[in-house]
PDB file of N, CA and C in Angstrom:
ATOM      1  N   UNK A   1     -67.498 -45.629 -21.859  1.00  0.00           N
ATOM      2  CA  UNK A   1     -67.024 -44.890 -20.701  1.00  0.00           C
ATOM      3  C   UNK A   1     -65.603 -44.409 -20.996  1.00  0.00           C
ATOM      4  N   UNK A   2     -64.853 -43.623 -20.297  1.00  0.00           N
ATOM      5  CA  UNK A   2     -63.952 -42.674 -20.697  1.00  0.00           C
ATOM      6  C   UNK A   2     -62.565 -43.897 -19.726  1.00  0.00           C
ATOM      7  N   UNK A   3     -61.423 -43.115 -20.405  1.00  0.00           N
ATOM      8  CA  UNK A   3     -60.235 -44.053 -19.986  1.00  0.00           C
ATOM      9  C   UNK A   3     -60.148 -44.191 -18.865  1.00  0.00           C
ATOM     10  N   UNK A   4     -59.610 -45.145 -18.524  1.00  0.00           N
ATOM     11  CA  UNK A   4     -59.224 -45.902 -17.046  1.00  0.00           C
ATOM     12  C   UNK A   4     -57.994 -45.417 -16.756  1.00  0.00           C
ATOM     13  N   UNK A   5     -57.801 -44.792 -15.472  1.00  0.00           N
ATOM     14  CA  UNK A   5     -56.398 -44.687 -15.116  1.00  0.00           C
ATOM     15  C   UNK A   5     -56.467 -45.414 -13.692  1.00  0.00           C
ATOM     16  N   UNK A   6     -55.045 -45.912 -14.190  1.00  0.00           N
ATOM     17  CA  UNK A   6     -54.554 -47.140 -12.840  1.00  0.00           C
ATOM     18  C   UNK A   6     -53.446 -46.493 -11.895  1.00  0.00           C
ATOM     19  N   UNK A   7     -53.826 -46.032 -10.709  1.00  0.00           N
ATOM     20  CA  UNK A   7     -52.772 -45.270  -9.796  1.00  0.00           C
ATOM     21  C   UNK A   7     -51.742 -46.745  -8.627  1.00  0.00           C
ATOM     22  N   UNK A   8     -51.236 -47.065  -9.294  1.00  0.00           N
ATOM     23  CA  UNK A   8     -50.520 -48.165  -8.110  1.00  0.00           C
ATOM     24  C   UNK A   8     -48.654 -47.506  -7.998  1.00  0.00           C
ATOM     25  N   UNK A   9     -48.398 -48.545  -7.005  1.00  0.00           N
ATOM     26  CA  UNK A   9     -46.608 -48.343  -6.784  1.00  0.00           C
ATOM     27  C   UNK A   9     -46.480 -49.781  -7.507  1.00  0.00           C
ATOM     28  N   UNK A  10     -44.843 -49.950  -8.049  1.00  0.00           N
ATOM     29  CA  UNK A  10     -45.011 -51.215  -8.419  1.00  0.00           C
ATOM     30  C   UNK A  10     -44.302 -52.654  -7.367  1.00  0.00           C
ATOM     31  N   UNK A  11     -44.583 -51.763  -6.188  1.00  0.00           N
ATOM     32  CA  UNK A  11     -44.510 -53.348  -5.038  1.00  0.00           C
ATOM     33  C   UNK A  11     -45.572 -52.706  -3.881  1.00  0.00           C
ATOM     34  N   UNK A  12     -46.353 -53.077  -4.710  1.00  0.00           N
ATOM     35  CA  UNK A  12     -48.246 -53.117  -4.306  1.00  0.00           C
ATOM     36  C   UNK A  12     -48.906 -54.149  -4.193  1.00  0.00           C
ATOM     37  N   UNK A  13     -49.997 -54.089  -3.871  1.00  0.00           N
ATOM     38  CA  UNK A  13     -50.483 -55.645  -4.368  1.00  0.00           C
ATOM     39  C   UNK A  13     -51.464 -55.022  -5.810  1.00  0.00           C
ATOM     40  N   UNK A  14     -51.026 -54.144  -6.367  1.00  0.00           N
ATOM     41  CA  UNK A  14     -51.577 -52.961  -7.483  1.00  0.00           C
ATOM     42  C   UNK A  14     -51.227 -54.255  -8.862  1.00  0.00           C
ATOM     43  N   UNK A  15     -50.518 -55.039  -8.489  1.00  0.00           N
ATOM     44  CA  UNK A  15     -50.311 -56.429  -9.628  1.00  0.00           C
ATOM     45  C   UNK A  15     -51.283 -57.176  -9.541  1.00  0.00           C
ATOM     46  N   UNK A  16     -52.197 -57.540  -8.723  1.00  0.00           N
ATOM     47  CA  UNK A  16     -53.205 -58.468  -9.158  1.00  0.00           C
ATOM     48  C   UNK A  16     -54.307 -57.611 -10.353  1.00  0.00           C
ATOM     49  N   UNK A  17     -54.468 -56.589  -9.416  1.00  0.00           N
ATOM     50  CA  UNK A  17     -54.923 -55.135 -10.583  1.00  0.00           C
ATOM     51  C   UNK A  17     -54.690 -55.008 -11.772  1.00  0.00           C
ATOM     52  N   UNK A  18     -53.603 -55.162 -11.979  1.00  0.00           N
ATOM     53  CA  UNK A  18     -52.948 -54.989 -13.666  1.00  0.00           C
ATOM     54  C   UNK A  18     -53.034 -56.212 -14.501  1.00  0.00           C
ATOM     55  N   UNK A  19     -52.938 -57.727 -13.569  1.00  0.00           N
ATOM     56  CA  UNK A  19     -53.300 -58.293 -14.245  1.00  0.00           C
ATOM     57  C   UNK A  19     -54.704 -58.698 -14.644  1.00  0.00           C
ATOM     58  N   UNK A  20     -55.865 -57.964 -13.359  1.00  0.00           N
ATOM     59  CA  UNK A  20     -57.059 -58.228 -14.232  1.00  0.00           C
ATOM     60  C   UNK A  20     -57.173 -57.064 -15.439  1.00  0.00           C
ATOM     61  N   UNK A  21     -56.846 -55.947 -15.310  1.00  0.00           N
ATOM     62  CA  UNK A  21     -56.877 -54.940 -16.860  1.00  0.00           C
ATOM     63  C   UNK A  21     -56.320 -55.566 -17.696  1.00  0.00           C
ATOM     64  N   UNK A  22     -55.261 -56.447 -17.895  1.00  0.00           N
ATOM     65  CA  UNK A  22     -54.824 -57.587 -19.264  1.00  0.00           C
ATOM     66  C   UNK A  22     -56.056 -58.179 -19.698  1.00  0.00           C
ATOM     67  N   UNK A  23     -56.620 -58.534 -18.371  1.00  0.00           N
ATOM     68  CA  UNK A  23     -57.410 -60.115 -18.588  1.00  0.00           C
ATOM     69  C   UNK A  23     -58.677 -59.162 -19.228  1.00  0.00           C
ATOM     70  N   UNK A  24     -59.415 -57.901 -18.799  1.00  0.00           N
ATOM     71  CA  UNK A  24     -60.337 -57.190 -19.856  1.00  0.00           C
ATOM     72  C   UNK A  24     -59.980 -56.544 -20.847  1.00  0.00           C
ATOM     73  N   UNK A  25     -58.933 -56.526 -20.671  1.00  0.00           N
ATOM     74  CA  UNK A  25     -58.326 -56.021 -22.630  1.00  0.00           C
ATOM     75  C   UNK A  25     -58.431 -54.547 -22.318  1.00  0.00           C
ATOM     76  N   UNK A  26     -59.425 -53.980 -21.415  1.00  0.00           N
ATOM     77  CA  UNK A  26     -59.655 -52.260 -21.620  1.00  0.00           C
ATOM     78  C   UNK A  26     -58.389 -51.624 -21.885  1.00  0.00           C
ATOM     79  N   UNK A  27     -58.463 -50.492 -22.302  1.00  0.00           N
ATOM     80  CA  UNK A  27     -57.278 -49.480 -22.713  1.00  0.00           C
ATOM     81  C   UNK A  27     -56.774 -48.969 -21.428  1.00  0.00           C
ATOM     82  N   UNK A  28     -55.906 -48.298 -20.773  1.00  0.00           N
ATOM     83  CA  UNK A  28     -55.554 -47.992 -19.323  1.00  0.00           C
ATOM     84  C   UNK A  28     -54.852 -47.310 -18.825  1.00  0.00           C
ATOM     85  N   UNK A  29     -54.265 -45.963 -18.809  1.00  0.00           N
ATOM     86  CA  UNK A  29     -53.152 -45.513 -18.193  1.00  0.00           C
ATOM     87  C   UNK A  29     -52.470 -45.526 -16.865  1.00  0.00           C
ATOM     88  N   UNK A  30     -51.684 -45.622 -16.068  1.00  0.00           N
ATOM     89  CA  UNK A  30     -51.196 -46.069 -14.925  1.00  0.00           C
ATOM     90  C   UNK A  30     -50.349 -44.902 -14.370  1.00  0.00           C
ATOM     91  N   UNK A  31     -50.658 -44.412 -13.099  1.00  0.00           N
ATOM     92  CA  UNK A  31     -49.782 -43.505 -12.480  1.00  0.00           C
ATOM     93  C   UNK A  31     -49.676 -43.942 -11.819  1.00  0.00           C
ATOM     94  N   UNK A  32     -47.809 -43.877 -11.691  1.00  0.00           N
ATOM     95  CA  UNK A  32     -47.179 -44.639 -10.504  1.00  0.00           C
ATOM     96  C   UNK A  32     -46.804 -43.941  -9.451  1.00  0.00           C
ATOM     97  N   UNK A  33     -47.498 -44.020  -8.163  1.00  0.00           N
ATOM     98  CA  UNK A  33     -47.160 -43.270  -7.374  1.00  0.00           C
ATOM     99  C   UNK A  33     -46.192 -43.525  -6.422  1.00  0.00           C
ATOM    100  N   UNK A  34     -45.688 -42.904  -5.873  1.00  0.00           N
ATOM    101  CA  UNK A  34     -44.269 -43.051  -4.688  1.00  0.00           C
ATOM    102  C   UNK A  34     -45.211 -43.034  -3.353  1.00  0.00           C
ATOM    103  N   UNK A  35     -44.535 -43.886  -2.258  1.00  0.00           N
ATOM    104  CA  UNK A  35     -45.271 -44.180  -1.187  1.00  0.00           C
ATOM    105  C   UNK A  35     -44.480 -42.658  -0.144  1.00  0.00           C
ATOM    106  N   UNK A  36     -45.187 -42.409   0.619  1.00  0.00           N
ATOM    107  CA  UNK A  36     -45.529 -40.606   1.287  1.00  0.00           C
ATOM    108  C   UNK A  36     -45.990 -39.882   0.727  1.00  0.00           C
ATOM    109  N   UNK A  37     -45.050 -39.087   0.798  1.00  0.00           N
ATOM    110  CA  UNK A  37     -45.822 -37.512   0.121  1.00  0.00           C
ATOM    111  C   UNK A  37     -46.755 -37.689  -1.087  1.00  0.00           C
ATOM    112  N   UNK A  38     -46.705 -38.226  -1.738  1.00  0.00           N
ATOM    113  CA  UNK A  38     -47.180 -38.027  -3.160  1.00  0.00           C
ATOM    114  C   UNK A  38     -48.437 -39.029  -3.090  1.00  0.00           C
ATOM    115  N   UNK A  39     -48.328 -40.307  -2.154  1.00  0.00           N
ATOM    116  CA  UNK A  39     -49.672 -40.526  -1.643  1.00  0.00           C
ATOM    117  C   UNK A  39     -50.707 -40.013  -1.043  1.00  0.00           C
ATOM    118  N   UNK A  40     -50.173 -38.868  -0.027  1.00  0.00           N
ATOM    119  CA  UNK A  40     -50.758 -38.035   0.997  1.00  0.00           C
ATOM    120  C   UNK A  40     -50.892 -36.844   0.503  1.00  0.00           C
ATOM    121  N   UNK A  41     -50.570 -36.955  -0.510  1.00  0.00           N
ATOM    122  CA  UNK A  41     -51.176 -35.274  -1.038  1.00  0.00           C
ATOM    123  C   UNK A  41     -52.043 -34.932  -1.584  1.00  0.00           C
ATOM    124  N   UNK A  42     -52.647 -33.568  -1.439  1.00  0.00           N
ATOM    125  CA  UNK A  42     -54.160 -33.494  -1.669  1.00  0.00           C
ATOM    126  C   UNK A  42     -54.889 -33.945  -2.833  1.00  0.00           C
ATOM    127  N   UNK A  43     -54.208 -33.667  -4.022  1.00  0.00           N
ATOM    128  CA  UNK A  43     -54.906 -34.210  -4.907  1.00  0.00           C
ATOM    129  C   UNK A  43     -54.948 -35.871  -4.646  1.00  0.00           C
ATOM    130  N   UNK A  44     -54.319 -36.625  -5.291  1.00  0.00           N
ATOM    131  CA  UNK A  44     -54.141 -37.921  -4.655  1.00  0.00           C
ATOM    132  C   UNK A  44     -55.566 -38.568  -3.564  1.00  0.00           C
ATOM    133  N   UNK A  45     -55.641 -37.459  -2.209  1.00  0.00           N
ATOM    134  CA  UNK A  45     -56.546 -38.162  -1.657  1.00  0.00           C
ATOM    135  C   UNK A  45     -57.998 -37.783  -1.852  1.00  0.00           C
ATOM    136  N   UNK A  46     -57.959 -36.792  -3.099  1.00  0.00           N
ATOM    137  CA  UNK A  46     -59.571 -36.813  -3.202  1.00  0.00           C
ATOM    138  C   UNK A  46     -59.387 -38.247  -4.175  1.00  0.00           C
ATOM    139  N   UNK A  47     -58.602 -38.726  -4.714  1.00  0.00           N
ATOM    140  CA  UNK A  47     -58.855 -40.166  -5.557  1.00  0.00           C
ATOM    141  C   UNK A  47     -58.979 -41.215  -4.312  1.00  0.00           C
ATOM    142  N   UNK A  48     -58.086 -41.244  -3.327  1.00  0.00           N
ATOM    143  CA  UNK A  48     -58.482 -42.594  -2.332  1.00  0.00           C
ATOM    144  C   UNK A  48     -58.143 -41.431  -0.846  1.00  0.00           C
ATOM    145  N   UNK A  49     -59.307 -41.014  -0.229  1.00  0.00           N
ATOM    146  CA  UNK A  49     -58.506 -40.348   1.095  1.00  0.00           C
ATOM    147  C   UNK A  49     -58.312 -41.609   2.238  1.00  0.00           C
ATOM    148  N   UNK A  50     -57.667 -42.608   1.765  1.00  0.00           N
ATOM    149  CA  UNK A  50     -57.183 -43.318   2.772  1.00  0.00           C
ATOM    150  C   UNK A  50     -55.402 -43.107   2.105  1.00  0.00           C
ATOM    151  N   UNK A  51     -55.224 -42.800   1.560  1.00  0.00           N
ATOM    152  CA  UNK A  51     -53.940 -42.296   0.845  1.00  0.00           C
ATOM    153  C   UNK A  51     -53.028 -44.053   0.130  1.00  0.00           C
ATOM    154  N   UNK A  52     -53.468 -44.898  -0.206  1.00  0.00           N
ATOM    155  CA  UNK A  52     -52.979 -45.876  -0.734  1.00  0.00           C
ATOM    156  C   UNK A  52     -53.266 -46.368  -2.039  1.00  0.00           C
ATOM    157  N   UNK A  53     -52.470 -46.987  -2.012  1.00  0.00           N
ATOM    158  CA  UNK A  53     -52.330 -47.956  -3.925  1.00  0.00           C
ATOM    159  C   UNK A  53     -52.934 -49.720  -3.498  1.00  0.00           C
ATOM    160  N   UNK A  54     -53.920 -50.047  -4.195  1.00  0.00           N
ATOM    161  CA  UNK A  54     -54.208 -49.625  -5.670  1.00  0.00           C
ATOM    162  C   UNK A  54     -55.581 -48.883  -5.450  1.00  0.00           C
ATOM    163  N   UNK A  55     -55.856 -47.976  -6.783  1.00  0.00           N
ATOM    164  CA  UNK A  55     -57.405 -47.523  -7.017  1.00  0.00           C
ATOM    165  C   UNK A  55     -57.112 -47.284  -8.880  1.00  0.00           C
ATOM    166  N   UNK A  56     -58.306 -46.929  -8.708  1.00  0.00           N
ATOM    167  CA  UNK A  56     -58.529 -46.745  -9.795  1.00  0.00           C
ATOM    168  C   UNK A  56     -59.557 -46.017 -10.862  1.00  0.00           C
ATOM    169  N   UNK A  57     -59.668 -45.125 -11.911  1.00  0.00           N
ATOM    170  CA  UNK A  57     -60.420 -44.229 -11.838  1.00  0.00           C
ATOM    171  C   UNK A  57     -60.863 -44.650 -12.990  1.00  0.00           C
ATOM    172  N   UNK A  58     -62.046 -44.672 -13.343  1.00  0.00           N
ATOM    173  CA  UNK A  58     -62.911 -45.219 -14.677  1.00  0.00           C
ATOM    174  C   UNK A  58     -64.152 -43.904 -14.897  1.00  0.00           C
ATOM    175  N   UNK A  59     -63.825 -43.516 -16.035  1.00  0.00           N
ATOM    176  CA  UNK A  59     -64.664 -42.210 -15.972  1.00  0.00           C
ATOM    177  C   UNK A  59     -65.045 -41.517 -14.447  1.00  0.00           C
ATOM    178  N   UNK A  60     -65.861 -41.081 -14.224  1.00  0.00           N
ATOM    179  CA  UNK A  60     -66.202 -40.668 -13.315  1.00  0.00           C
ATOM    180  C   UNK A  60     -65.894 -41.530 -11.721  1.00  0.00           C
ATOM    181  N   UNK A  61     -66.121 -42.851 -11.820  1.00  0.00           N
ATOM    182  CA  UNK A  61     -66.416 -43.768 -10.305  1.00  0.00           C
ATOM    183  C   UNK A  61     -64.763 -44.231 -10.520  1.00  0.00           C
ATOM    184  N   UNK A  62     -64.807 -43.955  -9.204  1.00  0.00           N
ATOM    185  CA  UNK A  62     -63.158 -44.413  -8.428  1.00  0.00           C
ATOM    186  C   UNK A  62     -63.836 -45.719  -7.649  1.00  0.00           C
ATOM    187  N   UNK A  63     -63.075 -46.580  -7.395  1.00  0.00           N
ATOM    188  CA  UNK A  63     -62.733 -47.888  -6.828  1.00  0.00           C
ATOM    189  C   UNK A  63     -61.318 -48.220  -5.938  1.00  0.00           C
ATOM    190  N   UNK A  64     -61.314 -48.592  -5.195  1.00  0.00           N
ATOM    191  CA  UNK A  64     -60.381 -48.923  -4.266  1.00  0.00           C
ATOM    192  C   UNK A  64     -60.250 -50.372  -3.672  1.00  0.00           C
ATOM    193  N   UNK A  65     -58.832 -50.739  -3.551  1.00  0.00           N
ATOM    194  CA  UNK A  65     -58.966 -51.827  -2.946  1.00  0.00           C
ATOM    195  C   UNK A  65     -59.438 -52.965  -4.055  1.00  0.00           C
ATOM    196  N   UNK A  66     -58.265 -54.486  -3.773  1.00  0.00           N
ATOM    197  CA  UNK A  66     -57.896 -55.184  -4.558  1.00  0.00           C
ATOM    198  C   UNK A  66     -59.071 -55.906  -5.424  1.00  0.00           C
ATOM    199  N   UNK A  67     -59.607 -56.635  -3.941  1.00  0.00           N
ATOM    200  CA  UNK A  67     -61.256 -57.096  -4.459  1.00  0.00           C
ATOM    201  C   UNK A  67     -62.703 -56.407  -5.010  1.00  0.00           C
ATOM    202  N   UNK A  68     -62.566 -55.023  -4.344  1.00  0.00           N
ATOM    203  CA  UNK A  68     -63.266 -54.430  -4.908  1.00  0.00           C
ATOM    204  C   UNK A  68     -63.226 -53.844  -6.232  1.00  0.00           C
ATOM    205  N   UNK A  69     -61.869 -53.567  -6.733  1.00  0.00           N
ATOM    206  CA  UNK A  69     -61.701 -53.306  -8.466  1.00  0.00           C
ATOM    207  C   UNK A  69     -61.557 -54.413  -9.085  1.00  0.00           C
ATOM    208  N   UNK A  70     -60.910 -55.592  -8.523  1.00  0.00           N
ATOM    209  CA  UNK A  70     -61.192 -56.984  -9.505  1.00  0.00           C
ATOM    210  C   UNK A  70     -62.835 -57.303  -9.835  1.00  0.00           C
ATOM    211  N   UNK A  71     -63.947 -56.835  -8.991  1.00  0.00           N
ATOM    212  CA  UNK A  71     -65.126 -56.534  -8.814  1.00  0.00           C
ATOM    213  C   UNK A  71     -65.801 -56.607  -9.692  1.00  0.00           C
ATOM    214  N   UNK A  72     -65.854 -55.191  -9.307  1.00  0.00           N
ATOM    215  CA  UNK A  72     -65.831 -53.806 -10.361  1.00  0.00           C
ATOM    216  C   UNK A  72     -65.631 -54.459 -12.027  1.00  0.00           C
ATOM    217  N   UNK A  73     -64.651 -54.444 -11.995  1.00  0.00           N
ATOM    218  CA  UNK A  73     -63.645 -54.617 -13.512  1.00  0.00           C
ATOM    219  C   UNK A  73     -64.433 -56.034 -14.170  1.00  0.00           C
ATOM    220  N   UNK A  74     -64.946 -57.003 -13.118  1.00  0.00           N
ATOM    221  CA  UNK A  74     -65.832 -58.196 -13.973  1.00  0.00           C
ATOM    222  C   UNK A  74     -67.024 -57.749 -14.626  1.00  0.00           C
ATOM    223  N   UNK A  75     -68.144 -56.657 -13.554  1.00  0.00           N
ATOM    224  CA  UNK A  75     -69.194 -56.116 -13.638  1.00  0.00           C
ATOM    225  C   UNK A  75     -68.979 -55.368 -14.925  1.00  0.00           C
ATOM    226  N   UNK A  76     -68.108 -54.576 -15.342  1.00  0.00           N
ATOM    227  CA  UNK A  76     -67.962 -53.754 -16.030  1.00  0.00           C
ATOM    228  C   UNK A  76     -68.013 -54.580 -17.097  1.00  0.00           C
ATOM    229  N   UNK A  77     -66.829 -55.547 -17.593  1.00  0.00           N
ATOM    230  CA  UNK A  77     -66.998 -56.475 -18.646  1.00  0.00           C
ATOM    231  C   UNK A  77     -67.602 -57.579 -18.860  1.00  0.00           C
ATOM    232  N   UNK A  78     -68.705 -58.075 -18.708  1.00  0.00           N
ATOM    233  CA  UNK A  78     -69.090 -59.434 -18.683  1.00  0.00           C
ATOM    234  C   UNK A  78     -68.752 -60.117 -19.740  1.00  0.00           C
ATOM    235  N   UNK A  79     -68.644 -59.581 -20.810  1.00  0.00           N
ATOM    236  CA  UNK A  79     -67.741 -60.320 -22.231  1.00  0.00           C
ATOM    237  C   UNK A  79     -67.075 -61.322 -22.040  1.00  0.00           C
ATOM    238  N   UNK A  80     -65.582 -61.174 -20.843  1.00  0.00           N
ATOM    239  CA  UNK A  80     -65.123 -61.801 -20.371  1.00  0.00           C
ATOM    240  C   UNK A  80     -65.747 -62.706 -19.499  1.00  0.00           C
ATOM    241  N   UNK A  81     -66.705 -62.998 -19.616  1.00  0.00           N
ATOM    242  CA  UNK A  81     -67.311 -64.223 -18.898  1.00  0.00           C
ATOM    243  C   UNK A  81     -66.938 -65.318 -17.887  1.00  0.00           C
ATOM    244  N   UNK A  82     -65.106 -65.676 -18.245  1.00  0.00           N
ATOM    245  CA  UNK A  82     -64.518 -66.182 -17.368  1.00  0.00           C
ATOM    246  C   UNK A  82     -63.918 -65.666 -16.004  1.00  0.00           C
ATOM    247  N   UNK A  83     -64.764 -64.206 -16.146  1.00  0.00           N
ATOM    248  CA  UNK A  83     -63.838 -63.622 -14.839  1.00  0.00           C
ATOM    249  C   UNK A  83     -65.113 -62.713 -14.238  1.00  0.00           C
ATOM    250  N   UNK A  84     -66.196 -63.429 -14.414  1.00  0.00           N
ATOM    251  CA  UNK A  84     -67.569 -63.060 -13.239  1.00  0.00           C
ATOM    252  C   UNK A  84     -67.997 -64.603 -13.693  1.00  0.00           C
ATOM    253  N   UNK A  85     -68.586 -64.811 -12.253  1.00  0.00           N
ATOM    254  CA  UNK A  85     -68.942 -66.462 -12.284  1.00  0.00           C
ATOM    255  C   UNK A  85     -70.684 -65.853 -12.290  1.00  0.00           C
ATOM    256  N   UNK A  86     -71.024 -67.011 -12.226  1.00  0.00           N
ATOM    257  CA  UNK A  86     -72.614 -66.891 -12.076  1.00  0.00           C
ATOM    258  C   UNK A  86     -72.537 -66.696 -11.013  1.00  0.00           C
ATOM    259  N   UNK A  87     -74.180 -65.700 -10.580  1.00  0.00           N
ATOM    260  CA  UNK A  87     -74.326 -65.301  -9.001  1.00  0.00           C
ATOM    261  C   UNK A  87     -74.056 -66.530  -8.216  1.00  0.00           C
ATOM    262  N   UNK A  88     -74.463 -67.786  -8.429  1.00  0.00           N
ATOM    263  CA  UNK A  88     -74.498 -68.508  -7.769  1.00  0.00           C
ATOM    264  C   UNK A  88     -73.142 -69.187  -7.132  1.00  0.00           C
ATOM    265  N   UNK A  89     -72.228 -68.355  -8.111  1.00  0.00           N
ATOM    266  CA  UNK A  89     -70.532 -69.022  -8.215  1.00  0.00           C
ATOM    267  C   UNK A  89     -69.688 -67.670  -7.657  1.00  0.00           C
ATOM    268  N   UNK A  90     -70.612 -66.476  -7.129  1.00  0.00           N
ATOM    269  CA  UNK A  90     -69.921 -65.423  -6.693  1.00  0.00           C
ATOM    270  C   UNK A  90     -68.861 -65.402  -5.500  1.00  0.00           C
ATOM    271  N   UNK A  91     -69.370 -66.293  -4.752  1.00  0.00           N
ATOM    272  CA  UNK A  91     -68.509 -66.305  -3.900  1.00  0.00           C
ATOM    273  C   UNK A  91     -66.995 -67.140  -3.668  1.00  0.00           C
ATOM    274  N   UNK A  92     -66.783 -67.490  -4.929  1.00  0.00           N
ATOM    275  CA  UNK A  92     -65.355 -67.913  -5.395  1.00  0.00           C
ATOM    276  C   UNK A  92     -64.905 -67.004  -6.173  1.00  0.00           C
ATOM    277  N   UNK A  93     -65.171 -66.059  -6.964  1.00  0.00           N
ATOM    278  CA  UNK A  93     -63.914 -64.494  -7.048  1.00  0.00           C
ATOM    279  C   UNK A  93     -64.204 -64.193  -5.932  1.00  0.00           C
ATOM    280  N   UNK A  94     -64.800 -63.730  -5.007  1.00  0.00           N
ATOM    281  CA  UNK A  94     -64.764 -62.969  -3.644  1.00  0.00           C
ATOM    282  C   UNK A  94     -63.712 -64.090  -2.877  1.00  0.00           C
ATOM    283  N   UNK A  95     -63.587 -65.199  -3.357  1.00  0.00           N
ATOM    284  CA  UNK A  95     -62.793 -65.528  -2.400  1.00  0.00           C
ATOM    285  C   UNK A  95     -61.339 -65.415  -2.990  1.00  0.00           C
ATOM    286  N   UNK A  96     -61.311 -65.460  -4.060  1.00  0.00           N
ATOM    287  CA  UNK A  96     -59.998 -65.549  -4.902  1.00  0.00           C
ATOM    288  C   UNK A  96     -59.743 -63.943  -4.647  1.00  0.00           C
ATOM    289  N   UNK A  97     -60.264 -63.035  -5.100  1.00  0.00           N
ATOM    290  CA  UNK A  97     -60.084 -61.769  -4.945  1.00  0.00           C
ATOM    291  C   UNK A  97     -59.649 -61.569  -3.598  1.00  0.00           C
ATOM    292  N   UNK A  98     -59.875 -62.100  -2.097  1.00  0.00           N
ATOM    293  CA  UNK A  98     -59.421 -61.571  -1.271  1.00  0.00           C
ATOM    294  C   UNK A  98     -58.295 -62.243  -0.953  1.00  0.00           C
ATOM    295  N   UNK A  99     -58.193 -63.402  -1.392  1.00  0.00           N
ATOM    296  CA  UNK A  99     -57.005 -64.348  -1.029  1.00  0.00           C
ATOM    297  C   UNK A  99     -55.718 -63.554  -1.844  1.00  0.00           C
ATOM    298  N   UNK A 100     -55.693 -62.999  -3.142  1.00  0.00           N
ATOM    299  CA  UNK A 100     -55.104 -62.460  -3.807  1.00  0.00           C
ATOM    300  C   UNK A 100     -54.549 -60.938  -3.068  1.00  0.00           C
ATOM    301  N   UNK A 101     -55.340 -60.258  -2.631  1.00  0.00           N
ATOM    302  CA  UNK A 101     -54.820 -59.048  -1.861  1.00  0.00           C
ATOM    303  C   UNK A 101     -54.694 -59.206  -0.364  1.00  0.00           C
ATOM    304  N   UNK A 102     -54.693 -60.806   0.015  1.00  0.00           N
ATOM    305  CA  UNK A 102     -54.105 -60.443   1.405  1.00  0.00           C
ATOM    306  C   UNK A 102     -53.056 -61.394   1.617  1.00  0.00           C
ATOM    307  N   UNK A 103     -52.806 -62.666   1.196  1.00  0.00           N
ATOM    308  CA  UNK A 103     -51.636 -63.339   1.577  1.00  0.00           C
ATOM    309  C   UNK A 103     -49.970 -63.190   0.651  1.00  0.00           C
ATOM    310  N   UNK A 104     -50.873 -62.541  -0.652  1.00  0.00           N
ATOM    311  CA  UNK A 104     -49.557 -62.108  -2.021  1.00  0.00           C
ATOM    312  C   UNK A 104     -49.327 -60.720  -1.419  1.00  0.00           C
ATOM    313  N   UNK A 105     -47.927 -60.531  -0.902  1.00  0.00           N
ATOM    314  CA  UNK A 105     -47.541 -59.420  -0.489  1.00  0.00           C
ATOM    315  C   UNK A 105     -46.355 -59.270  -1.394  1.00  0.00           C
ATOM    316  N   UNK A 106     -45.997 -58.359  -1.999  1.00  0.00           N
ATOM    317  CA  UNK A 106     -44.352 -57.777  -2.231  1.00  0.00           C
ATOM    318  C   UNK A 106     -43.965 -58.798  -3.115  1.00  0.00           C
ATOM    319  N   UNK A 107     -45.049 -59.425  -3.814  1.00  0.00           N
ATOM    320  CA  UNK A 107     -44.375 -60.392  -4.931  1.00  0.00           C
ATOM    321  C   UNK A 107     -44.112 -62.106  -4.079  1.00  0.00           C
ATOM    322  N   UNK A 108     -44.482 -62.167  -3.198  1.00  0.00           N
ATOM    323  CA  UNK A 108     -43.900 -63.258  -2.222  1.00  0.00           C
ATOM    324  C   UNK A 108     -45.116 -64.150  -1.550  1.00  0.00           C
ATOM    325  N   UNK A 109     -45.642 -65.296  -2.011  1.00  0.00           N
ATOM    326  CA  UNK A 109     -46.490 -65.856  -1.474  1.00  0.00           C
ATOM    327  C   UNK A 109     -45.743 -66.402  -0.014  1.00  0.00           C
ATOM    328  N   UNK A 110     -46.954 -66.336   1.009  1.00  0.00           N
ATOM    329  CA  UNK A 110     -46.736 -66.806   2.375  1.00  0.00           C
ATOM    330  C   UNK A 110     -47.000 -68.369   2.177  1.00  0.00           C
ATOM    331  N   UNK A 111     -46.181 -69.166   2.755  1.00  0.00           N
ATOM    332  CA  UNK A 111     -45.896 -70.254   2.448  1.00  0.00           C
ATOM    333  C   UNK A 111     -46.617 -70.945   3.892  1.00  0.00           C
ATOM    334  N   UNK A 112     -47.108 -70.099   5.070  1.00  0.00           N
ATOM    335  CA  UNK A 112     -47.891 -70.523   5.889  1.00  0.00           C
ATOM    336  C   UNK A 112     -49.400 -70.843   5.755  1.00  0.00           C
ATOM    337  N   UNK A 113     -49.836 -71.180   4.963  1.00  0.00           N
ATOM    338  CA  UNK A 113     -51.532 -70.825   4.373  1.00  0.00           C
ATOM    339  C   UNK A 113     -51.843 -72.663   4.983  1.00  0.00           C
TER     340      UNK A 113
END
């Protein structure tokens, strides 16, 4: 499949993102986008028309949203084996994946959990 480009800001939660593209080794380019205009602009929202970071474009299929490209990105590689569980174990990345894009904000774990 054709290169991956990674559209995040870098105080996103677009870092759990980057660190699963380490963890598959894939090749990756990254456009960093500025939050307004340059989110909300047209090109931009045919990639996510909710106008936010992170997504991500892998040949043809775009992905959005933290858990859904950490997803994605296991499905794609199963090689990595340690980062898709067995179906039966799916629902611990779904849980790690959402725990990851909703309580890690701005680099800063919430210490209320």
């Amino acid at each position: 499949m054709s290169e991956l480009t990674f559209y995040t800001h870098p105080m996103s939660r677009g870092r759990v993102v980057r660190w699963m593209l380490e963890e598959v080794g894939i090749a990756y380019s990254v456009k960093a986008m500025e939050y307004g205009s340059e989110m909300k602009a047209e090109d931009y929202l045919a990639i996510n028309p909710m106008g936010k970071v992170p997504a991500i474009k892998h040949g043809n299929t775009v992905v959005t949203e933290v858990a859904a490209i950490c997803a994605y990105l296991a499905d794609q590689f199963p090689d990595k084996s340690c980062l898709r569980p067995a179906i039966s174990r799916t629902w611990r990345l779904l849980s790690l994946a959402v725990f990851y894009g909703g309580p890690v904000r701005n680099g800063h774990q919430r210490h209320d959990l």
